[in-house]
Protein backbone atom coordinates (compact mmCIF):
# COMPACT_ATOMS: atom_id res chain seq x y z
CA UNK A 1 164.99 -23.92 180.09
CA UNK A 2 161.70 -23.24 181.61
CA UNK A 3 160.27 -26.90 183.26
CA UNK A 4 156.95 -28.74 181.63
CA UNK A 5 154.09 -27.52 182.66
CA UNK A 6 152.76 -27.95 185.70
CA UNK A 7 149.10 -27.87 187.51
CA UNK A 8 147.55 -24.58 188.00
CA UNK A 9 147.76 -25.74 192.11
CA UNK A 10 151.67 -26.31 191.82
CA UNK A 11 152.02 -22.90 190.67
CA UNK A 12 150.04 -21.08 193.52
CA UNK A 13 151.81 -22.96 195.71
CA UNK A 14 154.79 -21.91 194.81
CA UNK A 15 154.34 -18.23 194.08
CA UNK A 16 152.56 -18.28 197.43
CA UNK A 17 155.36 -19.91 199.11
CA UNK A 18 157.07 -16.47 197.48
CA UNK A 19 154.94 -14.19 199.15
CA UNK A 20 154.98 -16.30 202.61
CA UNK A 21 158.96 -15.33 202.84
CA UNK A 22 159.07 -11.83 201.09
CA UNK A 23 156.33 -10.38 203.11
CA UNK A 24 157.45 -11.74 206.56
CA UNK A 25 161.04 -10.46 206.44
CA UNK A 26 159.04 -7.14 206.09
CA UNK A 27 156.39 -7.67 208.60
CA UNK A 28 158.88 -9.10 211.31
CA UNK A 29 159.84 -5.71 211.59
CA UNK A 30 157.50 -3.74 213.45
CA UNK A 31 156.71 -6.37 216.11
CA UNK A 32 160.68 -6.34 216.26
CA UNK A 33 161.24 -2.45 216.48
CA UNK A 34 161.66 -2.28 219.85
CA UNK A 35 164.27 -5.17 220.23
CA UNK A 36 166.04 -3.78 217.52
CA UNK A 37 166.58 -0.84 219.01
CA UNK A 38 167.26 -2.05 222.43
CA UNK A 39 170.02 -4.35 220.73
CA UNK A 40 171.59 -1.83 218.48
CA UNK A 41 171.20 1.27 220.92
CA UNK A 42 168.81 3.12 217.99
CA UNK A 43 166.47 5.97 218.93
CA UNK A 44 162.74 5.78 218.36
CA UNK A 45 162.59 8.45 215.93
CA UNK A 46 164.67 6.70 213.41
CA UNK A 47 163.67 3.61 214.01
CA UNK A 48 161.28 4.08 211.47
CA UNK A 49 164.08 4.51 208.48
CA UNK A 50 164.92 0.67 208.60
CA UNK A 51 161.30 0.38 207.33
CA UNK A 52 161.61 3.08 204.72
CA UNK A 53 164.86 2.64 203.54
CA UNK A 54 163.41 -1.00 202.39
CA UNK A 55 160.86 0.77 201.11
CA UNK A 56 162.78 2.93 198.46
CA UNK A 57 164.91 0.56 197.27
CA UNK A 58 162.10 -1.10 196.55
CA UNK A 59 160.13 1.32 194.91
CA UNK A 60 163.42 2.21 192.58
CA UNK A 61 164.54 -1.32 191.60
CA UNK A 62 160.69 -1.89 191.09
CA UNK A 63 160.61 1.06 188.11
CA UNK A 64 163.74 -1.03 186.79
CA UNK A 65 162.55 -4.25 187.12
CA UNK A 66 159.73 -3.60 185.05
CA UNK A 67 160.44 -3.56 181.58
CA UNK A 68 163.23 -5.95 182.50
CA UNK A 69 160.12 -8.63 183.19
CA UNK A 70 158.39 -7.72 180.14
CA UNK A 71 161.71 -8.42 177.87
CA UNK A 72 162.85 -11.65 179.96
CA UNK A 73 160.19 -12.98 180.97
CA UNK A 74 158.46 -13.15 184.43
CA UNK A 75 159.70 -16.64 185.59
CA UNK A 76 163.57 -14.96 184.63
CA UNK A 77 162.47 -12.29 187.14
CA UNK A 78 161.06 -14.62 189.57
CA UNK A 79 164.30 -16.34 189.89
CA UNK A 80 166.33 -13.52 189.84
CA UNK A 81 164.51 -11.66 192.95
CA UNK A 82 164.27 -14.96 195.27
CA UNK A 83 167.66 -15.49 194.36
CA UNK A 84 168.69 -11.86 195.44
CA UNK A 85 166.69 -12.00 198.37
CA UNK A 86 167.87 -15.13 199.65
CA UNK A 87 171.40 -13.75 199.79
CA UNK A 88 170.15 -10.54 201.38
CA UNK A 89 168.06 -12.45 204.13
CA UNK A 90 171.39 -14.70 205.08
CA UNK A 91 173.05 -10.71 205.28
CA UNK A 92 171.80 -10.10 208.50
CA UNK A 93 174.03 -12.25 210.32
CA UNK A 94 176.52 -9.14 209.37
CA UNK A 95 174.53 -6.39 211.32
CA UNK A 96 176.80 -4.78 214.20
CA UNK A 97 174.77 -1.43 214.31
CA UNK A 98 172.51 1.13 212.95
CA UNK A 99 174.81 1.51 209.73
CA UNK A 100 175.29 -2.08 209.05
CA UNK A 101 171.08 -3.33 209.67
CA UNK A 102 170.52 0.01 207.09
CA UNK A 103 172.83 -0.97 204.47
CA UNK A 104 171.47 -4.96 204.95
CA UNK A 105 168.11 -4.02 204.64
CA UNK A 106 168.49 -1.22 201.59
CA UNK A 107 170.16 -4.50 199.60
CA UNK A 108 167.05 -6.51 200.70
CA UNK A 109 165.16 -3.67 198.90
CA UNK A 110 167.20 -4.00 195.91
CA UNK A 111 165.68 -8.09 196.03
CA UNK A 112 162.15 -6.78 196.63
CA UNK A 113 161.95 -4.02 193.77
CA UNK A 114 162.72 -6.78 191.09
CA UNK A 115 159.79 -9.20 193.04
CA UNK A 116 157.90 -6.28 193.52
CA UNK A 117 154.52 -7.32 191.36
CA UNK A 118 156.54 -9.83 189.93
CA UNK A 119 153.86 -12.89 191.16
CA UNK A 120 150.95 -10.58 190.51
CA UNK A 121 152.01 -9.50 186.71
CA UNK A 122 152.53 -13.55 186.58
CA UNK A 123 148.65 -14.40 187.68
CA UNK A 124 148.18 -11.55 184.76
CA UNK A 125 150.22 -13.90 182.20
CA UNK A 126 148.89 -16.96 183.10
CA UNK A 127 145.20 -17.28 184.12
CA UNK A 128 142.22 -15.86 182.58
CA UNK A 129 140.84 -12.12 183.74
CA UNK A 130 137.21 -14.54 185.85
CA UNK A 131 140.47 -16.69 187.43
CA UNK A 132 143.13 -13.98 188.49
CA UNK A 133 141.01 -13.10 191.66
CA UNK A 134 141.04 -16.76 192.78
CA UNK A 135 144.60 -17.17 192.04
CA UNK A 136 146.10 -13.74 193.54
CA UNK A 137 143.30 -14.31 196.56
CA UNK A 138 145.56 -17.40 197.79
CA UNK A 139 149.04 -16.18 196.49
CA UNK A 140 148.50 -13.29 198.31
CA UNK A 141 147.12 -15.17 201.44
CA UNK A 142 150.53 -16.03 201.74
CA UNK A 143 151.49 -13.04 203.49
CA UNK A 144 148.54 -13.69 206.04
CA UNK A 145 150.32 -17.30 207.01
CA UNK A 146 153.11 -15.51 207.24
CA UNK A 147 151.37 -13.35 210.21
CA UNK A 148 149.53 -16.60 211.66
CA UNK A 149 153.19 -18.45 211.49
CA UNK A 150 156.11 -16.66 210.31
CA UNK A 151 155.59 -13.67 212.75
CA UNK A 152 154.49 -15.16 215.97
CA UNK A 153 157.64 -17.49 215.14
CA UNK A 154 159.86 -15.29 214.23
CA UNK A 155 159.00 -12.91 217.04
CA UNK A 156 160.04 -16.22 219.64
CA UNK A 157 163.10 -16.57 217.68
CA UNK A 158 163.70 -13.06 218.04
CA UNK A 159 163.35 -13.08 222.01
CA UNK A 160 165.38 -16.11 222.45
CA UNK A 161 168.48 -15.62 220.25
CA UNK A 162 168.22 -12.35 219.19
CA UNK A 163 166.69 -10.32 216.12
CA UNK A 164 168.62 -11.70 213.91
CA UNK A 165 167.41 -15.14 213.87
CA UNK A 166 163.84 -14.34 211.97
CA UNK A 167 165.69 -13.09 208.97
CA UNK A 168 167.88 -16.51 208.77
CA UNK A 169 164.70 -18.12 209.29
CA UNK A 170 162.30 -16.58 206.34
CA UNK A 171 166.06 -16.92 203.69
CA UNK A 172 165.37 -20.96 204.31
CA UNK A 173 161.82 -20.16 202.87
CA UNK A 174 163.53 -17.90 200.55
CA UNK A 175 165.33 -21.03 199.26
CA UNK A 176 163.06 -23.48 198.78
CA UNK A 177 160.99 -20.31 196.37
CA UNK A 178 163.66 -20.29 194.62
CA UNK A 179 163.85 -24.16 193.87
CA UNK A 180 160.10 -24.22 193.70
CA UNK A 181 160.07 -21.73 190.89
CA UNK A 182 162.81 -23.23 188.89
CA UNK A 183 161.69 -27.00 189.15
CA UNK A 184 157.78 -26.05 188.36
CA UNK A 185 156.96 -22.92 187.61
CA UNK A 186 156.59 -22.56 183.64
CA UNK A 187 156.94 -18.87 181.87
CA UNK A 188 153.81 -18.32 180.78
CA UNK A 189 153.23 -18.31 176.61
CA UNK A 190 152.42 -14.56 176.26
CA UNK A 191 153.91 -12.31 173.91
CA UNK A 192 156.61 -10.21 175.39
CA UNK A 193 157.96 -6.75 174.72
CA UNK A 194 159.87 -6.18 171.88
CA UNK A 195 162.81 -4.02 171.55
CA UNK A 196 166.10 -2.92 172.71
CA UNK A 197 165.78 -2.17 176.51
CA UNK A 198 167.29 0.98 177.36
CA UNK A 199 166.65 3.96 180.93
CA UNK A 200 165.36 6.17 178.77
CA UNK A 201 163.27 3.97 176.57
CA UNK A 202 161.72 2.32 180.12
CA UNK A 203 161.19 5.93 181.26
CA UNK A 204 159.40 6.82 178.28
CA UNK A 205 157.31 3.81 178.46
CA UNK A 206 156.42 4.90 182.34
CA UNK A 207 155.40 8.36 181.30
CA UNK A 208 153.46 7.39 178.39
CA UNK A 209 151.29 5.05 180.92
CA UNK A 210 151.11 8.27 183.67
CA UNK A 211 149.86 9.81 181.00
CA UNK A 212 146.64 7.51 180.82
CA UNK A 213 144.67 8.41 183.74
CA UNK A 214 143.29 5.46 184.51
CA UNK A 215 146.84 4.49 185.31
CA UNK A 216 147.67 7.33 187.43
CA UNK A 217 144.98 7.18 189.60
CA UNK A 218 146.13 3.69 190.20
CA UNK A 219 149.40 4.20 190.83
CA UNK A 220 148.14 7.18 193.37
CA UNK A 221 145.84 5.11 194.94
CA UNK A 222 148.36 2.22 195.51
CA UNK A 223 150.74 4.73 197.31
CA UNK A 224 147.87 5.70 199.55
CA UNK A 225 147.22 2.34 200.31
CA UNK A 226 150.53 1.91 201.56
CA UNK A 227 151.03 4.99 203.01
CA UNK A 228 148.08 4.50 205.42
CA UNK A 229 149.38 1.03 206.39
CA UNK A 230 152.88 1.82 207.20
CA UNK A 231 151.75 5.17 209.45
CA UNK A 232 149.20 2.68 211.19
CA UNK A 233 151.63 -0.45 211.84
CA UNK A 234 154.55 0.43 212.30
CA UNK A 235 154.77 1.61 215.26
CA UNK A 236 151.54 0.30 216.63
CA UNK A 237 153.47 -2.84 218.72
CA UNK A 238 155.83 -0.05 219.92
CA UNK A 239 152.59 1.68 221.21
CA UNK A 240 150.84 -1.22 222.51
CA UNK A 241 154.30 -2.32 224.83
CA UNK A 242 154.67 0.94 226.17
CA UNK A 243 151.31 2.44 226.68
CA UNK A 244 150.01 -1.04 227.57
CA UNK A 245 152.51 -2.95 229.01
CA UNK A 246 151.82 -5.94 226.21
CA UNK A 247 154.35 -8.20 226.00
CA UNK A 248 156.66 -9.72 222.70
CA UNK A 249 154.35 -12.75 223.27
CA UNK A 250 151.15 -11.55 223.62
CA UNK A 251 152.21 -8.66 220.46
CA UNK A 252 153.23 -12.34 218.54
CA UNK A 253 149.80 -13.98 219.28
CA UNK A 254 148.02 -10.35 217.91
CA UNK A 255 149.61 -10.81 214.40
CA UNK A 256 148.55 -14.40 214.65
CA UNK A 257 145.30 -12.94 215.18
CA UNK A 258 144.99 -11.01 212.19
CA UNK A 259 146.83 -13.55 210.03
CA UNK A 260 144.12 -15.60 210.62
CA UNK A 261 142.22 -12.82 209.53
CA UNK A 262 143.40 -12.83 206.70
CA UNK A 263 143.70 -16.37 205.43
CA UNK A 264 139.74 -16.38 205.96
CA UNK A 265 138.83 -13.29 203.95
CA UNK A 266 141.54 -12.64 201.10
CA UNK A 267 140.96 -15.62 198.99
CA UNK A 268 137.14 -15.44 199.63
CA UNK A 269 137.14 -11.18 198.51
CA UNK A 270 139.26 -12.53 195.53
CA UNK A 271 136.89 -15.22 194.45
CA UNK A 272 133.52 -12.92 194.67
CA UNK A 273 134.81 -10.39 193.08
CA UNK A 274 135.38 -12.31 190.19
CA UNK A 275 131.93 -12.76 190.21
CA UNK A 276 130.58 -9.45 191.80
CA UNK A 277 133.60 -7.55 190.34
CA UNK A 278 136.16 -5.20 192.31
CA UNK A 279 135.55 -1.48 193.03
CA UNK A 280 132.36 -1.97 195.28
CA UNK A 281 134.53 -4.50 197.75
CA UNK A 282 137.43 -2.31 197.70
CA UNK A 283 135.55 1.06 199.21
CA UNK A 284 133.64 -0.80 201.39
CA UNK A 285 136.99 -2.15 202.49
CA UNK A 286 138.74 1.62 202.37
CA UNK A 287 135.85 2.76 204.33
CA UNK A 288 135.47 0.37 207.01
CA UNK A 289 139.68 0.65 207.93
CA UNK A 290 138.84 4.61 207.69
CA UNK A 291 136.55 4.28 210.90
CA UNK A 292 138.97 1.19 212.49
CA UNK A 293 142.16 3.08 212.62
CA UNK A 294 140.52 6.65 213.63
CA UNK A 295 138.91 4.65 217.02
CA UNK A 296 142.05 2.21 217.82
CA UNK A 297 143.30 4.60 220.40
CA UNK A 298 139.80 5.74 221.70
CA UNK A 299 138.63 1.92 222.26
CA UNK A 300 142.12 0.41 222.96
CA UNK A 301 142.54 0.92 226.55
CA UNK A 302 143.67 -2.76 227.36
CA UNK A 303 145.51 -4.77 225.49
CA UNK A 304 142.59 -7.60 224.98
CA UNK A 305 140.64 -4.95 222.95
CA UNK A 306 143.41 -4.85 220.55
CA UNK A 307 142.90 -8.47 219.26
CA UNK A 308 139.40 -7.46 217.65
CA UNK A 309 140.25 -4.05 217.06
CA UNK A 310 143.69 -6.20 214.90
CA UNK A 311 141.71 -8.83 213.85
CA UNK A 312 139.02 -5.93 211.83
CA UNK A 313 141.72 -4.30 210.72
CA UNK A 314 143.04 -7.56 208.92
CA UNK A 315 140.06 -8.45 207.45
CA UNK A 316 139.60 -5.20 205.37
CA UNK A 317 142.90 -4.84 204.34
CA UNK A 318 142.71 -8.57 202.79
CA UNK A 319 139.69 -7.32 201.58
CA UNK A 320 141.03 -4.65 199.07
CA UNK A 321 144.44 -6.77 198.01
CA UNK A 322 143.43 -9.50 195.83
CA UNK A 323 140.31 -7.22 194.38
CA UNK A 324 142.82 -4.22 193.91
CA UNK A 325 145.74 -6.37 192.60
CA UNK A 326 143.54 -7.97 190.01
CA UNK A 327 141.88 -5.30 188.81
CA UNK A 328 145.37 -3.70 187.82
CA UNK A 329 146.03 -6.61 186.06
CA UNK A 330 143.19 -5.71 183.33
CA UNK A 331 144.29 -1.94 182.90
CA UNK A 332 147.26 -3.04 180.19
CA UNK A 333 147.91 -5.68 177.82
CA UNK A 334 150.32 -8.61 178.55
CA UNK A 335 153.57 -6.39 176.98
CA UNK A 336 153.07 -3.72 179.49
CA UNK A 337 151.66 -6.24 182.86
CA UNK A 338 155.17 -6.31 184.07
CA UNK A 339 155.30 -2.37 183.55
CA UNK A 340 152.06 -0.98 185.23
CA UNK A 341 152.92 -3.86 188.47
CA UNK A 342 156.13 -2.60 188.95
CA UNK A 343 155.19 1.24 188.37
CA UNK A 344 152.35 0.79 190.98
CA UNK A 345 154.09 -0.97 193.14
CA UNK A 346 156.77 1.66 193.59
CA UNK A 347 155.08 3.97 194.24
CA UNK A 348 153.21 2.15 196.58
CA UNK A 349 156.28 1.44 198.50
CA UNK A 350 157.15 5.21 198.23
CA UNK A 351 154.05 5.88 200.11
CA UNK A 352 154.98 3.14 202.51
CA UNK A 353 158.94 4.97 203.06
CA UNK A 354 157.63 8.52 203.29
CA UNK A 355 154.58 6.45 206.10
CA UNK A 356 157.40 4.70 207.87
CA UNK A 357 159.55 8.06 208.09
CA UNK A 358 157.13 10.49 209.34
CA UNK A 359 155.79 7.72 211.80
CA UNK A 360 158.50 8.15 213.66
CA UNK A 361 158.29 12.31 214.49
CA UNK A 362 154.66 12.01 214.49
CA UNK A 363 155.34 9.40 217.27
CA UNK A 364 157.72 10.36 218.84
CA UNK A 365 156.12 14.09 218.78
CA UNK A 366 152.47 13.98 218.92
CA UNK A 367 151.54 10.40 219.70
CA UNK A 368 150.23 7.10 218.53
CA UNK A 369 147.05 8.58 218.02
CA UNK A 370 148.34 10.99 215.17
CA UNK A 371 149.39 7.95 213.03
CA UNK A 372 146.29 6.78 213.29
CA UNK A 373 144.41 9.52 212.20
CA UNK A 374 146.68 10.34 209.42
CA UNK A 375 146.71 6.86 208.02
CA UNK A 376 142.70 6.97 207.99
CA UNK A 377 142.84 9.61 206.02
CA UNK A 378 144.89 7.86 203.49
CA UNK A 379 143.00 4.58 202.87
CA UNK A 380 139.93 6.61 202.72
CA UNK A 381 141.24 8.38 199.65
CA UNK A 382 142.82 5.31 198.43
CA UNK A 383 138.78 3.93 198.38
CA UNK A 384 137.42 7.22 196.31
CA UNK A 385 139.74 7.30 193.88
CA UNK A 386 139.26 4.07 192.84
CA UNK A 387 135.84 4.17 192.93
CA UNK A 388 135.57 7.68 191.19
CA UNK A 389 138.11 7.40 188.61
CA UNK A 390 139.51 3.91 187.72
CA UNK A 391 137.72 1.71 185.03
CA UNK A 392 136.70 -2.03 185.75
CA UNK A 393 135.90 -4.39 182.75
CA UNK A 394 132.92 -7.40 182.87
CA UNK A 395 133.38 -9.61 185.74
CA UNK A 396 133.48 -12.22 182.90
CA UNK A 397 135.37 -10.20 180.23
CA UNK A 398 138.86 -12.23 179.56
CA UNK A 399 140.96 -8.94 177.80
CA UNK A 400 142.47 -6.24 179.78
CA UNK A 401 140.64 -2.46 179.27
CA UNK A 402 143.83 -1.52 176.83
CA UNK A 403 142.57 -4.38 174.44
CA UNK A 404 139.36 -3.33 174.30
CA UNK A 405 138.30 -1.02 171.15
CA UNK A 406 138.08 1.88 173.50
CA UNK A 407 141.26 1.61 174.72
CA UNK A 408 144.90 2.22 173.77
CA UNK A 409 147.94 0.75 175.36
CA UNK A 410 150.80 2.47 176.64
């Protein structure tokens, strides 16, 4: 039984308490990498696979999830992935080796494919079109606490009792989501898809969307976005240690850095573009990260440059996620939200998995500076597409695009 409703504060609170655990157990990662494979004996080429191996599971348990939240319910779906993840998180106790952390972290995917747009798709359900910015602004901020104090923690954690300890760490936060959600969180009084659920009805459903191109351009820009992010990250705290002697410390006080980043400009991007609307902040984010990551290895030649260098590079990307996320949310009605999220979404975290795989060769191969220039390249497309070919409605108009006479849903 869903609980009475609650305040419109409760609610961001605890879908942003969501995002504060789901994103860091993904973050913690990269600043990780190299203790990970110094613990586990794992090569630097393949490091990379615990990232993308994550990253598939998630982008096919996203494509299932979908549907699933438009039938149940997204509060059903909320519970179901914080429960999964929880579980997952308290998994890595279990990790002996390569095998074992790859098998832990492909069940945590399974976990993050049904989350996987799961808050966002809720924002959709719940608030008007001139409030989702607001709302998914500080949601999403969640994930840039979770730099300022998940990482940095974690990343101490890490150093003192061993890699394991973040993931134990972020399933605590996992568990008091999961409470959180059940106690206060309200589904929200949409209608939801009718129907018998069914693979090939849910596939049929995804195709007829593709076939819209408004929603393929999204769903290519979204695995862009990603794409460009995991080639640039990933290994850039493997980089910095070996090319710059920075220590797990001073790589834990970076992400602080551009958490803090991020806290100050994703809520802010979210709230003017409900005003100002979305596409002109998102290529003007695109752009800017274009010219950040293609000079990071030119101008990073100590490690003190890397703090501003981190710190810009935080700021744009909270730039585009709020504007970008809510702007989705207006491309389908409320039947097909939990659809187009979880379509995007996977893909998006395709792009990420194919990033975090050829980050490795690239690295290992060419350099740093190849990931760099690869991933600029991919954010700057993410920016033209959507500012070329994806539709935006009236800052102030309430009704997704598919509502509107001129548009048909999926």
């Amino acid at each position: 039984m869903s609980p009475h409703r609650s305040s419109p504060g409760v609610i961001v609170f605890a879908l942003w308490l969501l995002v504060f655990g789901a994103s860091s157990q993904i973050m913690i990662i990269s600043p990780i990498l190299p203790l990970i494979g110094e613990q586990l004996d794992i090569a630097d080429a393949v490091l990379g696979t615990l990232v993308s191996a994550y990253a598939l599971m998630v982008g096919v348990f996203a494509i299932i999830s979908g549907p699933i939240s438009d039938k149940i319910g997204r509060r059903r779906i909320l519970l179901l992935g914080t429960g999964i993840m929880s579980v997952a998180l308290v998994m890595h106790l279990l990790v002996v080796d390569y095998y074992s952390f790859l098998g832990v972290r492909v069940f945590a995917g399974v976990a993050g494919g049904v989350l996987s747009g799961a808050a966002v798709s809720y924002v959709g359900d719940y608030f008007p079109y001139n409030r989702r910015g607001w709302a998914t602004g500080w949601i999403m901020s969640g994930s840039a606490f979770g730099q300022i104090i998940g990482i940095p923690l974690g990343i101490v954690l890490a150093g003192r009792m061993g890699f394991k300890a973040p993931f134990i760490l972020f399933a605590v936060l996992m568990f008091m989501a999961y409470f959180l959600i059940l106690l206060k969180v309200p589904q929200p009084d949409v209608q939801r898809s009718q129907g018998r659920l069914s693979v090939g009805g849910a596939m049929r459903d995804y195709m007829a969307m593709l076939r819209r191109p408004e929603i393929a351009f999204a769903s290519f820009a979204f695995f862009l976005m990603f794409l460009g992010v995991s080639l640039y990250v990933v290994y850039l705290p493997t980089w910095l240690e070996r090319e710059l002697g920075a220590t797990p410390n001073a790589i834990a006080t970076l992400f602080l850095i551009g958490g803090i980043a991020n806290v100050l400009t994703g809520p802010q991007a979210g709230r003017i573009s409900d005003r100002i609307g979305r596409k002109g902040i998102i290529l003007l984010s695109c752009t800017g990260l274009f010219v950040v990551m293609l000079i990071t290895t030119v101008v990073v030649r100590e490690f003190w440059v890397a703090y501003p260098v981190f710190f810009m590079t935080m700021v744009l990307v909270a730039m585009r996620i709020s504007p970008f996320s809510a702007l989705l949310t207006a491309l389908v009605t409320d039947q097909r939200r939990g659809s187009l999220m979880s379509l995007t979404v996977a893909l998006g975290q395709v792009g990420f998995a194919v990033g975090g795989a050829v980050a490795g060769p690239l690295f290992a191969g060419a350099g740093y500076a190849s990931n760099t220039v690869l991933g600029a390249f991919s954010v700057l497309g993410m920016g033209l597409i959507v500012w070329f070919l994806l539709p935006e409605p009236e800052p102030s108009q309430g009704h997704a695009v598919a509502d509107t006479p001129s548009g048909t849903d999926a």
